[in-house]
N, C-alpha and C. Protein backbone atom coordinates (compact mmCIF):
# COMPACT_ATOMS: atom_id res chain seq x y z
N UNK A 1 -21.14 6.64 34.39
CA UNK A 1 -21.87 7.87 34.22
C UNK A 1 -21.03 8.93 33.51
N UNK A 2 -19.83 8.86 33.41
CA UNK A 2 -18.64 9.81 33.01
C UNK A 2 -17.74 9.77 32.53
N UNK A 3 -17.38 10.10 31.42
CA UNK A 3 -16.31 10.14 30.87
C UNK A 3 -15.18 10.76 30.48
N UNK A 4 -13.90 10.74 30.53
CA UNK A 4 -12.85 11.47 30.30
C UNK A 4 -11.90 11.36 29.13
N UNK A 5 -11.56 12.19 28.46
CA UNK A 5 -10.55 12.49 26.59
C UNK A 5 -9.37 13.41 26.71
N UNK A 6 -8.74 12.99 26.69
CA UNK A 6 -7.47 13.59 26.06
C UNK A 6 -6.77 12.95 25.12
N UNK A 7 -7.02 14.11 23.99
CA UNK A 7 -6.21 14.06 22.91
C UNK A 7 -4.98 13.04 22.55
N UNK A 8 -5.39 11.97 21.32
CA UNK A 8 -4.16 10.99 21.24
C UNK A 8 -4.30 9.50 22.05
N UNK A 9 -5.44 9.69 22.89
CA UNK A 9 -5.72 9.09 24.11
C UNK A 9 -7.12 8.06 23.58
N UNK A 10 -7.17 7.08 24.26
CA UNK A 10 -8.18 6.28 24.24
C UNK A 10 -8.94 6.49 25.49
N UNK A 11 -10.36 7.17 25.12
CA UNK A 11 -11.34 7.58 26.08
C UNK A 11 -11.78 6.37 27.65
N UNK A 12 -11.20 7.12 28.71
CA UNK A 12 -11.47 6.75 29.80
C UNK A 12 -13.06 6.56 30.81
N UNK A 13 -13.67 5.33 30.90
CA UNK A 13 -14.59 5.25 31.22
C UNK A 13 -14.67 4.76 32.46
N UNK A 14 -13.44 4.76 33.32
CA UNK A 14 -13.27 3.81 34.40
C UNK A 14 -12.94 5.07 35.30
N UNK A 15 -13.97 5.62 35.71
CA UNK A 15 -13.60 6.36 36.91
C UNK A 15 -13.54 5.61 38.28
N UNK A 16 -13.02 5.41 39.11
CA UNK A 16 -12.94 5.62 40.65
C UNK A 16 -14.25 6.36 41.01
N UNK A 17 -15.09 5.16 41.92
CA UNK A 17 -15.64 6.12 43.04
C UNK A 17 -15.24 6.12 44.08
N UNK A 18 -15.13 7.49 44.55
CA UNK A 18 -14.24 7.49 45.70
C UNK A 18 -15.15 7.45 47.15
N UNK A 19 -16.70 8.00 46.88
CA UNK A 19 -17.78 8.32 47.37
C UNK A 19 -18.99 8.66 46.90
N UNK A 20 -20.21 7.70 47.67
CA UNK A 20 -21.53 8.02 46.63
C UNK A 20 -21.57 9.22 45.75
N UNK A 21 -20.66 10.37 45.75
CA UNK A 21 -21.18 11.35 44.91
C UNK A 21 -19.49 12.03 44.02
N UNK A 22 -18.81 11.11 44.63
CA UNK A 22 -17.42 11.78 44.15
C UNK A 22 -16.77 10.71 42.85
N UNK A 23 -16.13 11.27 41.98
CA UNK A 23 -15.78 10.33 40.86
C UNK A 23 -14.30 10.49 40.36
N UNK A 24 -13.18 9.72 40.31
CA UNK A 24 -11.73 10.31 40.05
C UNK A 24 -11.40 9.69 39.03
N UNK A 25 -10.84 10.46 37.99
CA UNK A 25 -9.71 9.48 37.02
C UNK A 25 -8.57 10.11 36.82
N UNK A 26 -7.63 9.29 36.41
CA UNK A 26 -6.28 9.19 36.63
C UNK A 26 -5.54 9.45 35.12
N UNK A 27 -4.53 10.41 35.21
CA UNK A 27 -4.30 10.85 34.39
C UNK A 27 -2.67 10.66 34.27
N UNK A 28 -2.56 9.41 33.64
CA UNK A 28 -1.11 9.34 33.94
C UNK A 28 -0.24 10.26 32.59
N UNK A 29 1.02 10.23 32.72
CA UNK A 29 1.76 11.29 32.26
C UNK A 29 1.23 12.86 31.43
N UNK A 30 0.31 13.14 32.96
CA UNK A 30 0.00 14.04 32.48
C UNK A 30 0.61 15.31 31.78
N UNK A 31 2.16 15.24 31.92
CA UNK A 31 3.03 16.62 31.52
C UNK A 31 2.77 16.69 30.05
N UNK A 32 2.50 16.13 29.48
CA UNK A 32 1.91 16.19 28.15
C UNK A 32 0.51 16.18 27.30
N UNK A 33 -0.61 16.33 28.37
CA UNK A 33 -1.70 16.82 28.39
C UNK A 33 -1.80 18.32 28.21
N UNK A 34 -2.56 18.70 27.35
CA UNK A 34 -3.15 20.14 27.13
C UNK A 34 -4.41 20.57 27.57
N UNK A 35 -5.22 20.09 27.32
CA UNK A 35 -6.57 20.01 27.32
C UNK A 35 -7.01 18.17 27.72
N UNK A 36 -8.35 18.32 28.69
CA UNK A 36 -9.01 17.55 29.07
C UNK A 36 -10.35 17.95 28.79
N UNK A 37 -11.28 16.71 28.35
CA UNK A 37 -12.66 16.78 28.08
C UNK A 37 -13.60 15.77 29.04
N UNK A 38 -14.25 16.03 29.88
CA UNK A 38 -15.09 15.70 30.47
C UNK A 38 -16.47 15.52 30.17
N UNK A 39 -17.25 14.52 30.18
CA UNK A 39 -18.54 14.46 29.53
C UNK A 39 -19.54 13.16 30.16
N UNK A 40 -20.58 13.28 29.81
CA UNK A 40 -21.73 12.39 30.51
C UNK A 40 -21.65 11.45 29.57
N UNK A 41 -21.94 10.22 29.82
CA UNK A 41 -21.78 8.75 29.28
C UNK A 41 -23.41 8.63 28.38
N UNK A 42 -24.24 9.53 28.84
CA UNK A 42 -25.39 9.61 28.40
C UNK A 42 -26.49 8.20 28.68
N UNK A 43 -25.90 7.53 29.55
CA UNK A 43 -26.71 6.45 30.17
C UNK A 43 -26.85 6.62 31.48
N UNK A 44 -26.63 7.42 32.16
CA UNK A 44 -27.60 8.31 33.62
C UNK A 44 -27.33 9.61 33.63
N UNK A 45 -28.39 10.16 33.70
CA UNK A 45 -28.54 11.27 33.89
C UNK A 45 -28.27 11.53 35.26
N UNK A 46 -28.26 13.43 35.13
CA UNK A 46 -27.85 13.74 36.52
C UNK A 46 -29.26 13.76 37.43
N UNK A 47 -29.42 13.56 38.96
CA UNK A 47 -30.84 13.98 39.35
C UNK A 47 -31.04 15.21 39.33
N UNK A 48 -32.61 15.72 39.04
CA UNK A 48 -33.32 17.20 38.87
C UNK A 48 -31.99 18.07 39.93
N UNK A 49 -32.03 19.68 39.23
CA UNK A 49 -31.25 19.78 40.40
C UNK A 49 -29.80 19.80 40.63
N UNK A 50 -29.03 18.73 39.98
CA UNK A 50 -27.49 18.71 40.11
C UNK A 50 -27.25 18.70 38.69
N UNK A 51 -25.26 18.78 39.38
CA UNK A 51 -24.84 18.81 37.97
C UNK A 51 -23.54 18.21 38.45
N UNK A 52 -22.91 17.91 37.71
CA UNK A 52 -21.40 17.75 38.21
C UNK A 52 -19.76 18.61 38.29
N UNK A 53 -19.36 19.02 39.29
CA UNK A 53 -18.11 19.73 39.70
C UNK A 53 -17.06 19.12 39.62
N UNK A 54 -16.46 19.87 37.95
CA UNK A 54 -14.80 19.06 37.66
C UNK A 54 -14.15 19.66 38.10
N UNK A 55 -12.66 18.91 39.05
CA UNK A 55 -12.02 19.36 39.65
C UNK A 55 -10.33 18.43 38.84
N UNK A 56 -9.26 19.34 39.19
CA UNK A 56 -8.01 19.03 38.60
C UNK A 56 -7.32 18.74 39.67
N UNK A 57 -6.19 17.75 39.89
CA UNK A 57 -5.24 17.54 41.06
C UNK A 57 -4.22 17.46 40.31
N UNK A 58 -2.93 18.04 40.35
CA UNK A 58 -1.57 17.37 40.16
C UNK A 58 -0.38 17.08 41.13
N UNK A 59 -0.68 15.93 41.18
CA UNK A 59 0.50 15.10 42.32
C UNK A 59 1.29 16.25 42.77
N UNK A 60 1.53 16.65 43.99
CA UNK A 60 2.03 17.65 44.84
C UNK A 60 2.81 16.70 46.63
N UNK A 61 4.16 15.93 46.58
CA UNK A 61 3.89 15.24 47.60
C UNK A 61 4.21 16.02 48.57
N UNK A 62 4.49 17.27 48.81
CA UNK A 62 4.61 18.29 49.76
C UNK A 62 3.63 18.52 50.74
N UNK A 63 2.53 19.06 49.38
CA UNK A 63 1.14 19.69 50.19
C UNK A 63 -0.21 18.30 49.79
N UNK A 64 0.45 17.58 49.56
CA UNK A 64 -1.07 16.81 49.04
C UNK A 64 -1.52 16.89 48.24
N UNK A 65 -2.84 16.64 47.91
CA UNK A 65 -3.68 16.50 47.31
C UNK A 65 -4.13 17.82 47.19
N UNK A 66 -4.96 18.92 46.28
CA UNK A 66 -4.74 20.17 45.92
C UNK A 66 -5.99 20.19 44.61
N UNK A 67 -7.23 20.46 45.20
CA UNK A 67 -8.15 20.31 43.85
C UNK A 67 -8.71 21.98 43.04
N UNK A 68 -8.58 21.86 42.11
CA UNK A 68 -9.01 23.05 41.46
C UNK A 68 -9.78 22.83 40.20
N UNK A 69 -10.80 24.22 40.98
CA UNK A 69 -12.41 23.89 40.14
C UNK A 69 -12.07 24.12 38.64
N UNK A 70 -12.38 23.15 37.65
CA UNK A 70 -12.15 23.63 36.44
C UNK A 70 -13.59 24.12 35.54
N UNK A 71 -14.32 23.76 36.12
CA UNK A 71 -15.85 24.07 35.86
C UNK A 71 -16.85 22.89 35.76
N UNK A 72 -18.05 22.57 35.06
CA UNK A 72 -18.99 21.93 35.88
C UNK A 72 -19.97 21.36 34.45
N UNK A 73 -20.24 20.25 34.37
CA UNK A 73 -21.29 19.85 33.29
C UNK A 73 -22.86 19.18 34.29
N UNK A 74 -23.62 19.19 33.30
CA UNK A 74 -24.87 19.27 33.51
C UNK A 74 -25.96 17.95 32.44
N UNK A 75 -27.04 18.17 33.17
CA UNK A 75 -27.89 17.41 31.84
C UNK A 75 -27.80 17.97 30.61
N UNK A 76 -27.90 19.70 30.74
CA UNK A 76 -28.26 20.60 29.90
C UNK A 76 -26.65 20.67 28.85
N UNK A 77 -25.65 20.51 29.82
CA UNK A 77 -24.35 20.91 29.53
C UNK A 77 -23.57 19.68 29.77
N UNK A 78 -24.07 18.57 28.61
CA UNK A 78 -23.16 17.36 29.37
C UNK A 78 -21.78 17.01 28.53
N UNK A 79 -20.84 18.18 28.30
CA UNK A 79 -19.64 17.93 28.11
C UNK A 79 -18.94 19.16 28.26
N UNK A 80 -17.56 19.13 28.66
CA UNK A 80 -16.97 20.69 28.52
C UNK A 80 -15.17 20.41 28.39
N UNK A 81 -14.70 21.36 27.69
CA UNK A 81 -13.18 21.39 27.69
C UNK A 81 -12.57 21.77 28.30
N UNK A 82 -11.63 21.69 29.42
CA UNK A 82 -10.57 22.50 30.26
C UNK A 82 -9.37 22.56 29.42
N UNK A 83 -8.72 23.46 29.83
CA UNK A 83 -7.27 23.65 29.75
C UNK A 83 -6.46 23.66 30.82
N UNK A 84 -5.47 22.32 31.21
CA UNK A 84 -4.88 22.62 32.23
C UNK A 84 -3.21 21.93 32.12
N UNK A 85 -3.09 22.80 30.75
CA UNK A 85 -1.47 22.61 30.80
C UNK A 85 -0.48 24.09 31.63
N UNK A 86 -1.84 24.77 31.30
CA UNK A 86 -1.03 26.01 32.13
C UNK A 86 -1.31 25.77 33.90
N UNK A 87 -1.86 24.90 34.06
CA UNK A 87 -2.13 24.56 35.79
C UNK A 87 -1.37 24.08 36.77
N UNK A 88 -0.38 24.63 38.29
CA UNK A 88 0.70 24.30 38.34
C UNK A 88 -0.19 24.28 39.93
N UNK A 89 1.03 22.58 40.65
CA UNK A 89 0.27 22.17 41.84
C UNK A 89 0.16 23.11 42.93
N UNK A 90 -0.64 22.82 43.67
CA UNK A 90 -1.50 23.60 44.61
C UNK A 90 -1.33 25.10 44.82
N UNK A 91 -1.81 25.46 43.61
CA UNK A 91 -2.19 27.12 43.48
C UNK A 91 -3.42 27.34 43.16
N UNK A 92 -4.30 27.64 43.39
CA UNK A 92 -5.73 27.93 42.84
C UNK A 92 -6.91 26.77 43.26
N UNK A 93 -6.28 26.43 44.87
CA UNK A 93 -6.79 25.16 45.32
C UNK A 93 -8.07 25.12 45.73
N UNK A 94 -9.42 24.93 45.84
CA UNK A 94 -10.34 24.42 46.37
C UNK A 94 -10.25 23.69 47.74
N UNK A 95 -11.28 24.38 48.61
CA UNK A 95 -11.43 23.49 49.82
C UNK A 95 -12.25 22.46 49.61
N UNK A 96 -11.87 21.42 48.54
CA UNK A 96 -12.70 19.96 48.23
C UNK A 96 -11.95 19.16 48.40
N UNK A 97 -12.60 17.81 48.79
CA UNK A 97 -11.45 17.11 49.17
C UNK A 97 -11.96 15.14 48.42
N UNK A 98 -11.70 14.78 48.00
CA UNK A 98 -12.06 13.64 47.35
C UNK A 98 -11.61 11.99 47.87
N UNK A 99 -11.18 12.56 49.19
CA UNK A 99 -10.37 11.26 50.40
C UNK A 99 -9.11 11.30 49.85
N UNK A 100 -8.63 10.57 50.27
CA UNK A 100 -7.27 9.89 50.28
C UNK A 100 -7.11 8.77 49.27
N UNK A 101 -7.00 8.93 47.82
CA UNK A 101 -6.32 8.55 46.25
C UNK A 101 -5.02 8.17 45.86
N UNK A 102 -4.64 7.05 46.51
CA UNK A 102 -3.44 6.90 46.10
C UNK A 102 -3.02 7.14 44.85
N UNK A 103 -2.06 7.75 44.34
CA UNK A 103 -1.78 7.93 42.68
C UNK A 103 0.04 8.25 43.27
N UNK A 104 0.80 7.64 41.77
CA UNK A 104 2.00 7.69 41.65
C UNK A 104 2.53 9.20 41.23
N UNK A 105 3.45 10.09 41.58
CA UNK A 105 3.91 11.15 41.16
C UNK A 105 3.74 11.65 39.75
N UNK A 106 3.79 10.86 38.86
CA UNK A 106 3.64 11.17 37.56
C UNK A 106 2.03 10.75 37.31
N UNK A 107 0.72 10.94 38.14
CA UNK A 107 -0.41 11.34 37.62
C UNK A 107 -1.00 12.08 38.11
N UNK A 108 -1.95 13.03 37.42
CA UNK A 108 -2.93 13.85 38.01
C UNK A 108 -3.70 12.99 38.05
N UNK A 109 -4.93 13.89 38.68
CA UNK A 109 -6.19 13.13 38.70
C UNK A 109 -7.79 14.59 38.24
N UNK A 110 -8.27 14.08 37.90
CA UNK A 110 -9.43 14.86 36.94
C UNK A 110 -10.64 14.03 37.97
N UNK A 111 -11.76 15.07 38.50
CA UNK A 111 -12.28 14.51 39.85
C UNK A 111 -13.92 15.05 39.44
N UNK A 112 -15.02 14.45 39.49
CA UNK A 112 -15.89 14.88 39.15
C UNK A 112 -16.79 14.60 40.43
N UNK A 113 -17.87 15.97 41.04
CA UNK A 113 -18.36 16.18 42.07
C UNK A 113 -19.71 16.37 41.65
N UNK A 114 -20.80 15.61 42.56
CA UNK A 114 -22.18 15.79 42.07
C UNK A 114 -22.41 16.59 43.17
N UNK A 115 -23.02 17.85 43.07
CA UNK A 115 -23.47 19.14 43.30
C UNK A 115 -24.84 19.71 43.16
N UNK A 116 -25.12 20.51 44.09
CA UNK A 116 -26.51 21.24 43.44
C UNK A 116 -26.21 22.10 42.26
N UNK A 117 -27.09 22.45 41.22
CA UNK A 117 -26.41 23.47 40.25
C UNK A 117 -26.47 24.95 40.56
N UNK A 118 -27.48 25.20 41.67
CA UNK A 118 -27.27 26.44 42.13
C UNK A 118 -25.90 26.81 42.94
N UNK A 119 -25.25 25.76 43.56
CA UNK A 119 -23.77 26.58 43.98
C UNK A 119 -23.04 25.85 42.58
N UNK A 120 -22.99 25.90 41.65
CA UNK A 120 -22.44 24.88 40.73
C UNK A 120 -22.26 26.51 39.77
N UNK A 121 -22.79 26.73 39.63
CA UNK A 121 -23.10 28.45 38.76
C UNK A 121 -22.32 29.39 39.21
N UNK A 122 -22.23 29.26 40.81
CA UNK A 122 -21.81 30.51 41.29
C UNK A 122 -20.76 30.57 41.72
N UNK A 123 -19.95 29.32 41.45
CA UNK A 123 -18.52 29.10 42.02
C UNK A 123 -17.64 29.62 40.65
N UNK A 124 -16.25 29.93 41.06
CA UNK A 124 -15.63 30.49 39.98
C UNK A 124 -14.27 29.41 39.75
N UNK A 125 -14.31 29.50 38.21
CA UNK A 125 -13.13 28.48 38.23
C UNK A 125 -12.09 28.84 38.39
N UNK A 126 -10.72 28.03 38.64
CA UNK A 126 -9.39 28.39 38.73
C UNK A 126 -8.96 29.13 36.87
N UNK A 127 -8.42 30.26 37.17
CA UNK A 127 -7.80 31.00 36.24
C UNK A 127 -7.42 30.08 34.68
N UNK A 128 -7.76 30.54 33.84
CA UNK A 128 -6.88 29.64 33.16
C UNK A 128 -7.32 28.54 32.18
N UNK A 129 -8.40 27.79 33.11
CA UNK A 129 -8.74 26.75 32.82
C UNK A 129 -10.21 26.67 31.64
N UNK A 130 -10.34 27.29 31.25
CA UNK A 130 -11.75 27.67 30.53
C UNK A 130 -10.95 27.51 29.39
N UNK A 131 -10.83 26.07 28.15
CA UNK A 131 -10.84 26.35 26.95
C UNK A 131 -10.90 27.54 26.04
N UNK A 132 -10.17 27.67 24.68
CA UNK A 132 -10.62 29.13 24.01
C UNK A 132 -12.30 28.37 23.12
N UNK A 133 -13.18 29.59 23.25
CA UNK A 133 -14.57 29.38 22.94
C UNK A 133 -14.46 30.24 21.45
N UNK A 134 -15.60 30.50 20.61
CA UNK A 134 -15.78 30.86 19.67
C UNK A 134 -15.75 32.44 20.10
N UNK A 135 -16.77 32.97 21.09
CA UNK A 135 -16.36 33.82 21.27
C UNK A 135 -15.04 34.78 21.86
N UNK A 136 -14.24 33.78 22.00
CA UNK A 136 -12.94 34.23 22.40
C UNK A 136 -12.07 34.52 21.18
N UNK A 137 -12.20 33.62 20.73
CA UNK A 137 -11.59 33.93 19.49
C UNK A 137 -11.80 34.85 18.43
N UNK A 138 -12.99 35.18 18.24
CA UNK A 138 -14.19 35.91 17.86
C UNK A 138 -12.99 37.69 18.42
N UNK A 139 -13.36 37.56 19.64
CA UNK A 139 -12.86 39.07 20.24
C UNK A 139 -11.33 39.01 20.17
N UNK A 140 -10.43 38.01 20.40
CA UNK A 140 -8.97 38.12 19.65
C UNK A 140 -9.11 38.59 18.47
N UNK A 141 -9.33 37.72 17.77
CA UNK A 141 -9.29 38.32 15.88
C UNK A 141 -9.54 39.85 15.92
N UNK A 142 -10.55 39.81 16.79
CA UNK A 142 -11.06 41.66 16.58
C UNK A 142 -9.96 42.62 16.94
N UNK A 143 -9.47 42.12 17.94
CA UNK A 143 -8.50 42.94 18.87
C UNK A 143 -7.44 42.91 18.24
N UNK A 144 -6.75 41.48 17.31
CA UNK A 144 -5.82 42.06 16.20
C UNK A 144 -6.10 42.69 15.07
N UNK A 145 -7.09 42.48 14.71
CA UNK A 145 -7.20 43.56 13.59
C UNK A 145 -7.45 45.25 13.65
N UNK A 146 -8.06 45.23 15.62
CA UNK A 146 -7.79 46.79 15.44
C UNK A 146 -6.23 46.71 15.36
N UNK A 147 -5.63 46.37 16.50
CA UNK A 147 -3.66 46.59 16.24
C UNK A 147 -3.06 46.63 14.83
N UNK A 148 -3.41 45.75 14.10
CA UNK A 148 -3.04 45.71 12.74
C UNK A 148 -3.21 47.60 11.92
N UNK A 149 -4.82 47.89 12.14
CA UNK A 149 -5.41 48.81 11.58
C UNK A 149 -4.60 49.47 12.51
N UNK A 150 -4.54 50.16 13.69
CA UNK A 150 -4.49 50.68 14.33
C UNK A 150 -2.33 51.44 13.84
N UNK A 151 -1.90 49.95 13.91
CA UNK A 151 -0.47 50.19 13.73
C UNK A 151 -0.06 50.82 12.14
N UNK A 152 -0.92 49.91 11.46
CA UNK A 152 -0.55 50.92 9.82
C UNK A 152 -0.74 52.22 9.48
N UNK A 153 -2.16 52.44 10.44
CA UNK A 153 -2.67 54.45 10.22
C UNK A 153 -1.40 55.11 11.10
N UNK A 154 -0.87 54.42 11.73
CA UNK A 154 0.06 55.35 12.38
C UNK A 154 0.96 55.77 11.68
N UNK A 155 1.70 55.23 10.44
CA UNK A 155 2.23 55.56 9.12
C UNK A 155 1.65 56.20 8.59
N UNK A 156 0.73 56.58 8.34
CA UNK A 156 0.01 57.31 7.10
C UNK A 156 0.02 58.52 7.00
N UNK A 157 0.51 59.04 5.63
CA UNK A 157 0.65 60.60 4.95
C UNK A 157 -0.21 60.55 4.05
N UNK A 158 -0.65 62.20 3.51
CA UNK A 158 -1.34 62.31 2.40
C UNK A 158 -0.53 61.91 1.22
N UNK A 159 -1.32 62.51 -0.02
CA UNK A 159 -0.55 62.17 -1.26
C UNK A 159 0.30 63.51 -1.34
N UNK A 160 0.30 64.70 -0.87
CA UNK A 160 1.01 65.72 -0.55
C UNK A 160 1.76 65.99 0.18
N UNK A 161 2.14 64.90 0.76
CA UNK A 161 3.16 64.56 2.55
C UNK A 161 4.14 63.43 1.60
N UNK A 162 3.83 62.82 1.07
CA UNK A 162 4.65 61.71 0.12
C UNK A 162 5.83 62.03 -0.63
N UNK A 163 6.94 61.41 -0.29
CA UNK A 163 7.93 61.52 -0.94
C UNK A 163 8.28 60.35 -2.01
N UNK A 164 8.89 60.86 -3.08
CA UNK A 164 9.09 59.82 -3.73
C UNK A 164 10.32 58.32 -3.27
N UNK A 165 9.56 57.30 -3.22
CA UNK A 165 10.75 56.08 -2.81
C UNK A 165 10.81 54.97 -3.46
N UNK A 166 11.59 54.71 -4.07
CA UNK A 166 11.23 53.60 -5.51
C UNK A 166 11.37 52.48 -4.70
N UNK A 167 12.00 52.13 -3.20
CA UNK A 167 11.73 50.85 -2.39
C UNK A 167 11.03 50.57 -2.02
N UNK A 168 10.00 51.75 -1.64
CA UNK A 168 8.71 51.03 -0.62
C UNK A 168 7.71 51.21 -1.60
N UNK A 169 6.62 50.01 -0.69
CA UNK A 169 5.31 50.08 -1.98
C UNK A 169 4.00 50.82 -0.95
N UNK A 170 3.42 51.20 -1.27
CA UNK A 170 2.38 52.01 -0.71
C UNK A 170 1.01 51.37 -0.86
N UNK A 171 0.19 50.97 0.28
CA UNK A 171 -1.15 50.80 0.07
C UNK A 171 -2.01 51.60 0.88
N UNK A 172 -3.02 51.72 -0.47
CA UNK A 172 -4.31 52.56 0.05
C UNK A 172 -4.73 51.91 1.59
N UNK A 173 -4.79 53.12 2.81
CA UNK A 173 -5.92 52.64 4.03
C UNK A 173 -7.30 52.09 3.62
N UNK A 174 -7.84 52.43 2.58
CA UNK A 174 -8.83 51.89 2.32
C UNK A 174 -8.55 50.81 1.94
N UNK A 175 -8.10 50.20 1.51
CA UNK A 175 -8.05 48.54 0.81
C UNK A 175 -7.24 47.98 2.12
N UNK A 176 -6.84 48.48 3.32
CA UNK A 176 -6.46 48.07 4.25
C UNK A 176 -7.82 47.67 4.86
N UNK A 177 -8.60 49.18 5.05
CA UNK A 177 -10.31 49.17 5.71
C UNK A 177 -11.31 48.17 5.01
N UNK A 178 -11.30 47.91 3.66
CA UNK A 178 -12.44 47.22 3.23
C UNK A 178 -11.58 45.82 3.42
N UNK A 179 -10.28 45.39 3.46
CA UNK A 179 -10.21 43.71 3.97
C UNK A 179 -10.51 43.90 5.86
N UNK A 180 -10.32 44.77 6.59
CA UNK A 180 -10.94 44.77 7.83
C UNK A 180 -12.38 44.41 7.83
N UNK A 181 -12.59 45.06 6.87
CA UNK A 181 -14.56 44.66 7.17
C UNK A 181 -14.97 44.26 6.67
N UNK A 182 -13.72 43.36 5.30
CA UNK A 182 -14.35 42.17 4.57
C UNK A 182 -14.03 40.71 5.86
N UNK A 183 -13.11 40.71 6.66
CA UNK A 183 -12.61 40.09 7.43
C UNK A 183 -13.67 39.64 8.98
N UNK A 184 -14.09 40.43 8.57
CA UNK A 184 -15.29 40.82 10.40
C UNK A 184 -16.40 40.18 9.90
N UNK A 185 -17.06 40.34 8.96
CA UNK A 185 -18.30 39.92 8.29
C UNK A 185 -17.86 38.76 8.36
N UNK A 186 -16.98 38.03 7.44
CA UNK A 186 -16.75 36.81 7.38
C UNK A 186 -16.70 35.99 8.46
N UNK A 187 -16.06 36.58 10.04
CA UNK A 187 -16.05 36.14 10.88
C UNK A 187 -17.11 35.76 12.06
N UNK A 188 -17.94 37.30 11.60
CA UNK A 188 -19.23 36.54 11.99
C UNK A 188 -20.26 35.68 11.56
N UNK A 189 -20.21 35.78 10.07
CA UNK A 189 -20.73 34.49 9.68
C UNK A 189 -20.28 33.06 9.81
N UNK A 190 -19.32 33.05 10.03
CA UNK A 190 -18.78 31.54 9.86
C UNK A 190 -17.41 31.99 10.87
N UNK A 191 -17.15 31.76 12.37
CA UNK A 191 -15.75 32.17 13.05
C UNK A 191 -14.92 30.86 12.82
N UNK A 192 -15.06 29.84 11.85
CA UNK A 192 -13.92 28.89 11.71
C UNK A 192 -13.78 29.53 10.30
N UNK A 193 -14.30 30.11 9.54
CA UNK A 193 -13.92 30.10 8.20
C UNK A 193 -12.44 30.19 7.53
N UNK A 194 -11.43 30.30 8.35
CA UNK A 194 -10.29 30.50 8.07
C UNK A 194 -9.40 29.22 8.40
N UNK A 195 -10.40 28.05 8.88
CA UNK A 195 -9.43 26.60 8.57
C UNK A 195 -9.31 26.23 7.48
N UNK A 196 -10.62 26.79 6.58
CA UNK A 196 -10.55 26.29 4.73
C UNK A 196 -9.51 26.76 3.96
């Protein structure tokens, strides 16, 4: 029903059931994982109603086992990206528990929970873990280009405040302002346009 990707990786279709509704895979050397992708196999659907609750473990032999919500796919939503290289063991733990998984020190485990989608919505994920989205990136870019704008007007004299300096070169704020808002347009039309 589920499947798991990381990058470089040959896609994992062999989850563990651990319990009619619980699903684990194993993530060996994970210290070199960035991102994990979780997704529906597209040959069962979820029943009316649910969805599934991804959860992250990294081998902890102190405290155990240690799950943290990374967020949740659906019929509607049947794939999603985490980020959990910034995710460090049992901090941001969930009271979920997926039994007793034997796994060797050097694997996590990536845990998928069938759920109603009404508490599936309203649960919040561990910090962190939410991929960058279009709109994230979208509001970075913005936020550097005010700093950018923001840091150059802080220089700025008239043409009557100007001293002569044969080292420095001087550009108009405006040709600063019209690539700002040649830059924004572009970005909302197309927010990858700057891989070309």
């Amino acid at each position: 029903m589920f499947g798991c990707l990381v990058a470089g990786r040959l896609v994992q279709t062999d989850a563990v059931q651990v319990a009619g509704d619980k699903f684990v895979f194993n993530l060996p050397e994970y210290e070199s994982v960035n991102h994990v992708v979780v997704f529906m196999l597209g040959t069962v659907p979820f029943p009316a109603g649910m969805g599934g609750a991804v959860y992250f473990s990294l081998p902890d032999p102190s405290s155990g086992a240690v799950w943290q919500l990374l967020g949740f796919i659906a019929n509607d939503k049947p794939s999603a990206i985490f980020k959990i290289s910034g995710l460090k063991a049992g901090q941001g733990g969930a009271a979920h528990s997926f039994g007793a998984v034997a796994v060797s020190p050097s694997v996590a485990q990536v845990g998928v929970s069938v759920e109603p989608l009404e508490l599936l919505v309203q649960q919040t994920p561990v910090s962190g873990a939410a991929a960058a989205t279009t709109d994230t990136l979208r509001l970075f870019t913005q936020k550097m280009l005010d700093s950018l704008y923001n840091f150059a007007s802080s220089f700025a004299v008239t043409q009557a405040q100007m001293t002569p300096s044969p080292s420095e070169t001087f550009i108009p704020a405006s040709c600063v302002l019209k690539w700002y808002d040649n830059f924004q347009r572009r970005m909302n039309h197309n927010p990858n346009f700057w891989k070309n």
